[in-house]
N, C-alpha and C. Protein backbone atom coordinates (compact mmCIF):
# COMPACT_ATOMS: atom_id res chain seq x y z
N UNK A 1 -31.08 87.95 65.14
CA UNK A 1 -30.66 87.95 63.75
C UNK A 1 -29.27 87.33 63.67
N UNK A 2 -29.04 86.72 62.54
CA UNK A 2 -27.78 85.59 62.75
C UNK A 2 -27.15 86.49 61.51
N UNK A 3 -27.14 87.72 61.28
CA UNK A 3 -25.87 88.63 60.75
C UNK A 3 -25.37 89.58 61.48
N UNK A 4 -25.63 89.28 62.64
CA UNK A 4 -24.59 90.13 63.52
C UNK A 4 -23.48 89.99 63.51
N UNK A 5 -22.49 91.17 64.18
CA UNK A 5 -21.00 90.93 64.00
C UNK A 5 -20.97 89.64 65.12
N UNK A 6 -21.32 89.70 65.92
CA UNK A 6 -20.44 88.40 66.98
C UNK A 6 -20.97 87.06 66.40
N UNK A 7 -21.67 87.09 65.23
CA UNK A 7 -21.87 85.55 65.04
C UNK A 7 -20.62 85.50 63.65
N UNK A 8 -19.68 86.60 63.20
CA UNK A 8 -18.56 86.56 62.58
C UNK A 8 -17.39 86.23 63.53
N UNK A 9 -17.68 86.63 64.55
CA UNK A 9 -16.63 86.48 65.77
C UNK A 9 -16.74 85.04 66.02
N UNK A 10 -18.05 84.62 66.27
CA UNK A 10 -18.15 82.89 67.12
C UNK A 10 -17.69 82.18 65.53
N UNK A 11 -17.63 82.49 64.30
CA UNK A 11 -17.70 81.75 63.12
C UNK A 11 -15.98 81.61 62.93
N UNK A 12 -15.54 82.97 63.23
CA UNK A 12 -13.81 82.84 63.83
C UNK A 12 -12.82 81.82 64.53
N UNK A 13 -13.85 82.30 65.72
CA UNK A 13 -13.60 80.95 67.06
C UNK A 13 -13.78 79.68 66.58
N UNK A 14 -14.98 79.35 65.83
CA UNK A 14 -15.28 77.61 65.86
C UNK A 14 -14.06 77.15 64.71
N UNK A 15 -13.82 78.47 64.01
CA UNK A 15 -12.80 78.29 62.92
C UNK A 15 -11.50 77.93 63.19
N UNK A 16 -11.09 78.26 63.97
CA UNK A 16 -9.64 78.04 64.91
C UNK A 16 -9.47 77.31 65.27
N UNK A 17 -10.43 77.05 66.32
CA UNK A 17 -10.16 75.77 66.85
C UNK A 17 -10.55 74.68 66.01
N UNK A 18 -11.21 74.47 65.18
CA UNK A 18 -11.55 73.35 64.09
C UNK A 18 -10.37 73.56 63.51
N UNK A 19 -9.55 74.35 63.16
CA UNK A 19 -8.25 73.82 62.57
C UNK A 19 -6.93 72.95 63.19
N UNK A 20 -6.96 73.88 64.68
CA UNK A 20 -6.12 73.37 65.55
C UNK A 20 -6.37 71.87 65.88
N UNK A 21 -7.67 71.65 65.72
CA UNK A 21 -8.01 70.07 65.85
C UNK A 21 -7.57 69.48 64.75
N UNK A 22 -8.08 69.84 63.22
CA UNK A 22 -7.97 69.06 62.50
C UNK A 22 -6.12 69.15 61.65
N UNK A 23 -5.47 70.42 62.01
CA UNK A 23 -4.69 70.44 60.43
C UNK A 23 -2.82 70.57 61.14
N UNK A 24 -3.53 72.09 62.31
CA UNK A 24 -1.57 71.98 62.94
C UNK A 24 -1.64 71.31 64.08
N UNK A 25 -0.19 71.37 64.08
CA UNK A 25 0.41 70.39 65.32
C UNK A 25 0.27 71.56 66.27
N UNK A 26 0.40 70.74 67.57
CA UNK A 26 -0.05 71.66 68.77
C UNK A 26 1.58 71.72 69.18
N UNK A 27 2.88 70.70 69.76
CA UNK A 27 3.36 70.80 69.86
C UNK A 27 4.70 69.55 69.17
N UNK A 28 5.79 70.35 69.06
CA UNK A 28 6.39 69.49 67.75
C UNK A 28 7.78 69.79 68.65
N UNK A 29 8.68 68.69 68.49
CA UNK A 29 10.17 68.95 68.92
C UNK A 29 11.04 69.06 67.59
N UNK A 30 12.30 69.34 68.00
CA UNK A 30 13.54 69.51 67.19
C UNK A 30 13.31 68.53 66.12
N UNK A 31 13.58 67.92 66.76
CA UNK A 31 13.41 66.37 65.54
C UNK A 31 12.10 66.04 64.64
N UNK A 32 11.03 66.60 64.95
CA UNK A 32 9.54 66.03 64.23
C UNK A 32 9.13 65.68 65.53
N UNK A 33 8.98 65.43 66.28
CA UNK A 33 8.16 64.30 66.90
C UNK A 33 7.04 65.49 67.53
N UNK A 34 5.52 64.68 67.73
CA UNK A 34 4.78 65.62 68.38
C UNK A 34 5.05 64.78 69.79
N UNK A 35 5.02 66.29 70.78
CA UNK A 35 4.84 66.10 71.82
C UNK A 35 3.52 65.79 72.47
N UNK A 36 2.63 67.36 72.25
CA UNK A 36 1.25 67.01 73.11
C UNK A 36 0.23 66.69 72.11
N UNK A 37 -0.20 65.69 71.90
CA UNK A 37 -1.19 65.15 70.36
C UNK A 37 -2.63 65.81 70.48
N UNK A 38 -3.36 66.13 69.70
CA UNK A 38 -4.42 66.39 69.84
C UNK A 38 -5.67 65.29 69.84
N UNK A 39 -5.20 64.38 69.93
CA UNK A 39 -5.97 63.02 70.38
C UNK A 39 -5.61 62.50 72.12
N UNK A 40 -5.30 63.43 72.52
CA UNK A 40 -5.10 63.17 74.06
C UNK A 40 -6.53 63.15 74.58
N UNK A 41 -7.17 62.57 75.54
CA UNK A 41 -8.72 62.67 75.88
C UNK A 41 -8.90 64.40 76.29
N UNK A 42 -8.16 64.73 77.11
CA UNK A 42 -8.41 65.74 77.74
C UNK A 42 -8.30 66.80 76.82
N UNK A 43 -7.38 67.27 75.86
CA UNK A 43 -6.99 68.00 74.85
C UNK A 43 -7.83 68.33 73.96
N UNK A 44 -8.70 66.85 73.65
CA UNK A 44 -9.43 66.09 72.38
C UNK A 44 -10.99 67.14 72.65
N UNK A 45 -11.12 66.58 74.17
CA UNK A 45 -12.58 67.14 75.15
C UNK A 45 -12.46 68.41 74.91
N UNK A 46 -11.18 69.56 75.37
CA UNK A 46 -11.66 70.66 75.72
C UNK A 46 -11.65 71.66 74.22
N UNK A 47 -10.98 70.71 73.11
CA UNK A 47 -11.54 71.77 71.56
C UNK A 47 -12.97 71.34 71.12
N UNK A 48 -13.16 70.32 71.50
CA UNK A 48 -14.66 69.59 71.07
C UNK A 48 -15.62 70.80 72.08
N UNK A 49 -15.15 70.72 73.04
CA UNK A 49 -16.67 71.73 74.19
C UNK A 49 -15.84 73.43 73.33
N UNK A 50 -14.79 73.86 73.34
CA UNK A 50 -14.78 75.18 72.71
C UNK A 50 -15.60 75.15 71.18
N UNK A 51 -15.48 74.45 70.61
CA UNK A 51 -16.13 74.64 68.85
C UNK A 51 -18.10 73.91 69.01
N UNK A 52 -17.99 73.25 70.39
CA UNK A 52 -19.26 73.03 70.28
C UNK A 52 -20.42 73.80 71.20
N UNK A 53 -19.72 74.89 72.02
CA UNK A 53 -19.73 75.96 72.36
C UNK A 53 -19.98 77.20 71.55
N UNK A 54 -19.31 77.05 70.83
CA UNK A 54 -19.03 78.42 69.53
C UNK A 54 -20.31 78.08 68.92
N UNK A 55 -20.46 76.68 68.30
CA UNK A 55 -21.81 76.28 67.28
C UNK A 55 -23.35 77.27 68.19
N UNK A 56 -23.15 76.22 69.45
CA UNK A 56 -24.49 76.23 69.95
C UNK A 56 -24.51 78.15 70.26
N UNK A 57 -24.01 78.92 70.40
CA UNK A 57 -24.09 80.28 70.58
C UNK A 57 -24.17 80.67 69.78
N UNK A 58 -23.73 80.22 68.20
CA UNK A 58 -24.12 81.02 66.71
C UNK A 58 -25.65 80.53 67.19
N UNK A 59 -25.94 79.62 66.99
CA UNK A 59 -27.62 79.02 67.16
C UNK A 59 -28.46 80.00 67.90
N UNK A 60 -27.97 80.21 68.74
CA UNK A 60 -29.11 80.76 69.98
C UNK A 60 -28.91 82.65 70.34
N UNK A 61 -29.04 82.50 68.89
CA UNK A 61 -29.01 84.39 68.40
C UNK A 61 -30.08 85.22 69.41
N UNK A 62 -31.07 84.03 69.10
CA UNK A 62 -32.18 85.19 69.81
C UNK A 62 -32.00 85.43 71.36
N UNK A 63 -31.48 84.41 72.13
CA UNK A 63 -31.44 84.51 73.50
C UNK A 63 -30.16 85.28 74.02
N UNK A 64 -29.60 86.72 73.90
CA UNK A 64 -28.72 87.02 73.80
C UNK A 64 -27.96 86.76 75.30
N UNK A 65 -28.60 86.99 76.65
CA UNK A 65 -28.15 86.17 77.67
C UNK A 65 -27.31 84.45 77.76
N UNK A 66 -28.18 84.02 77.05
CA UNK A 66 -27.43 82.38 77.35
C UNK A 66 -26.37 82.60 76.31
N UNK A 67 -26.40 83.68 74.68
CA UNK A 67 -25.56 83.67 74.31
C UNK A 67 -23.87 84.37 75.02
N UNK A 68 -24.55 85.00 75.52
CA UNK A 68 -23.30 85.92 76.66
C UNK A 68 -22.48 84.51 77.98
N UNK A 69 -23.64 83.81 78.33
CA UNK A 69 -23.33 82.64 78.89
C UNK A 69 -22.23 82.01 78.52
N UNK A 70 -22.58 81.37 77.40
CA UNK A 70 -21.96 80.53 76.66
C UNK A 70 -20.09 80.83 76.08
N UNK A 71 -20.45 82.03 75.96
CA UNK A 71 -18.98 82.76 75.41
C UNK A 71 -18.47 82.51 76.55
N UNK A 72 -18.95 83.20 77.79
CA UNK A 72 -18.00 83.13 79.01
C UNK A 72 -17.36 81.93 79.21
N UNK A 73 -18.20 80.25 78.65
CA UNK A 73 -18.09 79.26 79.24
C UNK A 73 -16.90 78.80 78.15
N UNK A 74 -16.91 79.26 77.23
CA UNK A 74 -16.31 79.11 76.19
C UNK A 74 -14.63 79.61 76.61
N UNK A 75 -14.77 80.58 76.45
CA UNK A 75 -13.33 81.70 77.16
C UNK A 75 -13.34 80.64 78.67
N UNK A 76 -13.38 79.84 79.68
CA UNK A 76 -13.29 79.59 80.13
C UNK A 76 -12.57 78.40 79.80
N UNK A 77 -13.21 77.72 79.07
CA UNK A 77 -12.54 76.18 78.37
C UNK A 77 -11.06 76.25 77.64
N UNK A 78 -10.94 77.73 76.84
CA UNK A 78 -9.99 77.97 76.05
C UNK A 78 -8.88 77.89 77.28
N UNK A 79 -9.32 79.18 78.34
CA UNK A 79 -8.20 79.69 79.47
C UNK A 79 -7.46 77.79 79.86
N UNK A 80 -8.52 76.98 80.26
CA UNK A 80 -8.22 75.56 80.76
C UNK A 80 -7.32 75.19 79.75
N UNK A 81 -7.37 74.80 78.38
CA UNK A 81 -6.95 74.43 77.47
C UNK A 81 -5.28 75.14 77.16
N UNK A 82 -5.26 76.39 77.07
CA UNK A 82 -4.39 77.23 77.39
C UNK A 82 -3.28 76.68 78.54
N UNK A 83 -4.11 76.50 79.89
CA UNK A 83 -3.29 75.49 80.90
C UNK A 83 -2.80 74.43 80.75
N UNK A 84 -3.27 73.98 80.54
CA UNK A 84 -2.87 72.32 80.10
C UNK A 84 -1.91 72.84 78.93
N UNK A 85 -1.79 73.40 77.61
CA UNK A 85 -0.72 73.77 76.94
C UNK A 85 0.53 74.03 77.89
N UNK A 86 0.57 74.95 78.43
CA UNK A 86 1.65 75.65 79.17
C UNK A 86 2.14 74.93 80.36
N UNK A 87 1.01 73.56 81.34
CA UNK A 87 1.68 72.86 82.38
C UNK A 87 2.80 71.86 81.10
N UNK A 88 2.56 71.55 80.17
CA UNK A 88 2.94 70.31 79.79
C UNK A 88 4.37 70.97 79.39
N UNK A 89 4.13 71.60 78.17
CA UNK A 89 5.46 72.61 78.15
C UNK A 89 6.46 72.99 79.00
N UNK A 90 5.62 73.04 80.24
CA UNK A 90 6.92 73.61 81.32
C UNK A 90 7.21 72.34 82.22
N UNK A 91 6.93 70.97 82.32
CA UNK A 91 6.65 70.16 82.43
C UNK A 91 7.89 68.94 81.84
N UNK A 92 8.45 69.52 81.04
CA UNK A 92 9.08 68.60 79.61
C UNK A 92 10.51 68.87 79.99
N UNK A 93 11.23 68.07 79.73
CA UNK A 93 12.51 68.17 80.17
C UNK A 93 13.45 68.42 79.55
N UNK A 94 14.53 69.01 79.85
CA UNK A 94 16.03 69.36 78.69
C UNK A 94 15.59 70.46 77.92
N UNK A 95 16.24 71.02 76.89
CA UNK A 95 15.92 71.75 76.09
C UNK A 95 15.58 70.95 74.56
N UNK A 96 14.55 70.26 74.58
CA UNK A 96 14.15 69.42 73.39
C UNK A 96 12.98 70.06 72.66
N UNK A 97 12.36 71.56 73.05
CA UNK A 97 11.75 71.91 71.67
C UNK A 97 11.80 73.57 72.04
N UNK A 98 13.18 74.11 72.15
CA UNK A 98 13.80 75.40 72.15
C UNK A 98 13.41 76.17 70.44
N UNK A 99 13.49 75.74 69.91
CA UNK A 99 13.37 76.21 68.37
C UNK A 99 11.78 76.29 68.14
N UNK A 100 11.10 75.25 68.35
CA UNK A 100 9.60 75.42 67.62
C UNK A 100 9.01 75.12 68.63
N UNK A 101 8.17 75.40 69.28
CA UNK A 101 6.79 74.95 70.03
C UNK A 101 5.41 74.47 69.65
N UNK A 102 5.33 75.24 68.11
CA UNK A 102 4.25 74.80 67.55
C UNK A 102 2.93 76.00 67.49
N UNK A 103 2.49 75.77 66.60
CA UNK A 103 1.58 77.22 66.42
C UNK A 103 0.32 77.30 66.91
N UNK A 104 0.06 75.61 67.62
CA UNK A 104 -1.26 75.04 68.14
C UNK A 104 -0.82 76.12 69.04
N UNK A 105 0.01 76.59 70.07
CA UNK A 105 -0.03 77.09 71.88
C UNK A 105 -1.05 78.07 71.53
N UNK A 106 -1.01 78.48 70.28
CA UNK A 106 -1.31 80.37 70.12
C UNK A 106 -2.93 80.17 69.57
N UNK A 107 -3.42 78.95 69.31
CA UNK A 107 -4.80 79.11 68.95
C UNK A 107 -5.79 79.52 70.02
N UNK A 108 -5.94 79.14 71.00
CA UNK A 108 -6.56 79.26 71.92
C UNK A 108 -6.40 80.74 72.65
N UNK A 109 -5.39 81.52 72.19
CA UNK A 109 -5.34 82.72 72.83
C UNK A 109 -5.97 83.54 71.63
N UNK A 110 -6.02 83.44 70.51
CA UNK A 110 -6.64 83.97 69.27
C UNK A 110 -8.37 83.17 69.49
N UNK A 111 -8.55 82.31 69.94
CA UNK A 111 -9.47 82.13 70.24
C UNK A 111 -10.63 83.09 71.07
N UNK A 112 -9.93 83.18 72.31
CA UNK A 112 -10.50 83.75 73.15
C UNK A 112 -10.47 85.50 72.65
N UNK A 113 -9.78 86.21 71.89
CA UNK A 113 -10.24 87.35 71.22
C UNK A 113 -11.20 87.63 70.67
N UNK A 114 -11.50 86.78 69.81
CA UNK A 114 -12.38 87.04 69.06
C UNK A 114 -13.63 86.49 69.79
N UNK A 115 -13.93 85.43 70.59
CA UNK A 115 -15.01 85.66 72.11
C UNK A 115 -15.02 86.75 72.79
N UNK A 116 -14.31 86.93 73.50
CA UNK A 116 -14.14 88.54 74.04
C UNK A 116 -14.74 89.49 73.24
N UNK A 117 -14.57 89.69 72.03
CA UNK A 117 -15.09 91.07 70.91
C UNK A 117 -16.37 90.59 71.00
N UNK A 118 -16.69 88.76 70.66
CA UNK A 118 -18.48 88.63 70.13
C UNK A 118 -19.04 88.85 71.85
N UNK A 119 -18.48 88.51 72.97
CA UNK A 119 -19.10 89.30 74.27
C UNK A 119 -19.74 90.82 74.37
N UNK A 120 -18.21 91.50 73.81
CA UNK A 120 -18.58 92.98 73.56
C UNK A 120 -19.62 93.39 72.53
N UNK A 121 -20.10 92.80 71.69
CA UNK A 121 -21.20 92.66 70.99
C UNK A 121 -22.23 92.56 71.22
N UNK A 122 -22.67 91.58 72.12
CA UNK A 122 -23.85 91.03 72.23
C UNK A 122 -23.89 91.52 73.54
N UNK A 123 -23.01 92.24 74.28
CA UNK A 123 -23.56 93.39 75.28
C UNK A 123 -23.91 94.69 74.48
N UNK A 124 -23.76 94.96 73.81
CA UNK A 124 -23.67 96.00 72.60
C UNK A 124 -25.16 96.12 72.51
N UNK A 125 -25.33 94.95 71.39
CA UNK A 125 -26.86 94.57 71.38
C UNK A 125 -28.24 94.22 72.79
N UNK A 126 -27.48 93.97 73.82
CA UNK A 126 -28.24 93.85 74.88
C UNK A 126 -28.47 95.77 75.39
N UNK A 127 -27.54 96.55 75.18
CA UNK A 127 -27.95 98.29 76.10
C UNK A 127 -28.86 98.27 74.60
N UNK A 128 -28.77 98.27 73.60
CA UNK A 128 -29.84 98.86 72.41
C UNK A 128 -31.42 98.44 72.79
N UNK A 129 -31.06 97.29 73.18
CA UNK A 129 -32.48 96.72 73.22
C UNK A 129 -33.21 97.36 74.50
N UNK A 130 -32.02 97.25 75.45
CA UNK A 130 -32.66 97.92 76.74
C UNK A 130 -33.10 99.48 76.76
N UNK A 131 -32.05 99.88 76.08
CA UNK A 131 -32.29 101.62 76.03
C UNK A 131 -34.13 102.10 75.12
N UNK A 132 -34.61 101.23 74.11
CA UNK A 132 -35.52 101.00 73.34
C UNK A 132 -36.69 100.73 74.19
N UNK A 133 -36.13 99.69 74.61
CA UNK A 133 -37.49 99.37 75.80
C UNK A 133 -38.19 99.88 77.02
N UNK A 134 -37.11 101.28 77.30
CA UNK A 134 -37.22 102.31 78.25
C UNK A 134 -37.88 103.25 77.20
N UNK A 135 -37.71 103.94 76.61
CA UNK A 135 -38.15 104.70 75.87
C UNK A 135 -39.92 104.34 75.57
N UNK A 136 -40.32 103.00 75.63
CA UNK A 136 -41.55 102.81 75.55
C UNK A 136 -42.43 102.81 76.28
C-alpha cells in the first residue's frame, strides 16, 4: 500500500535532495562565490542515484525487502555524498568560507533521517506481516 508512513519518509528524502539539486547552494564563500557546484559529475551522480533511489522505493511498496534494500543503498550514497562534502571543505585553503558554508552540507544528513525512520517502518511492516503469517 503506497500510504504508508515510510513512503512520507522516501517523499521527504526525494524532497531534499531535489531541492539541494535544484534551488540552494551547497557551498558559498565570503564573497558569493560557489565553491563545490552541484553540476560537478560526481556531486551531480550521487543526488541523481539518492532521489532516484527514493523514487524507485516509493514504487516498489509491495516488495518490502528490495524496499529495505534500496534505503540502505540510498543511506549509503547520502553517507558518500556527505564525504565528498566534508573532503572538499577540509581540503580548501585559508580561512575563505569561516562565516557560511552553505546549507547544501546539512541536506544529506536530513536526508538520511528520514531513510533511517522509512527503514524503521518497513521493518515495522515486515514483523506484522510475519507475526500474521505464524498465527496461520
Amino acid at each position: 500500500m503506497i500510504q504508508r508512513i515510510q513512503t512520507i519518509y522516501l517523499i521527504f528524502s526525494a524532497i531534499i535532495m531535489g531541492a539541494l539539486f535544484m534551488w540552494f547552494p551547497i557551498v558559498l564563500s565570503d564573497d558569493g562565490l560557489v565553491i563545490i557546484e552541484r553540476n560537478e559529475p560526481l556531486v551531480f551522480g550521487l543526488i541523481f542515484v539518492s532521489i532516484a533511489l527514493a523514487i524507485i522505493s516509493i514504487l516498489s511498496f509491495k516488495k518490502r525487502q528490495l524496499q529495505f534494500v534500496l534505503n540502505r543503498l540510498n543511506i549509503i550514497s547520502n553517507f558518500i555524498l556527505l564525504g565528498v562534502f566534508v573532503y572538499r571543505l577540509l581540503t580548501l585553503s585559508g580561512e575563505t568560507i569561516v562565516s557560511e558554508k552553505g546549507i547544501g552540507v546539512l541536506f544529506p544528513i536530513i536526508s538520511i533521517v528520514f531513510l533511517v525512520l522509512a527503514n524503521k517502518a518497513v521493518k515495522r511492516d515486515e514483523d506484522l506481516v510475519k507475526s500474521v503469517d505464524r498465527l496461520r
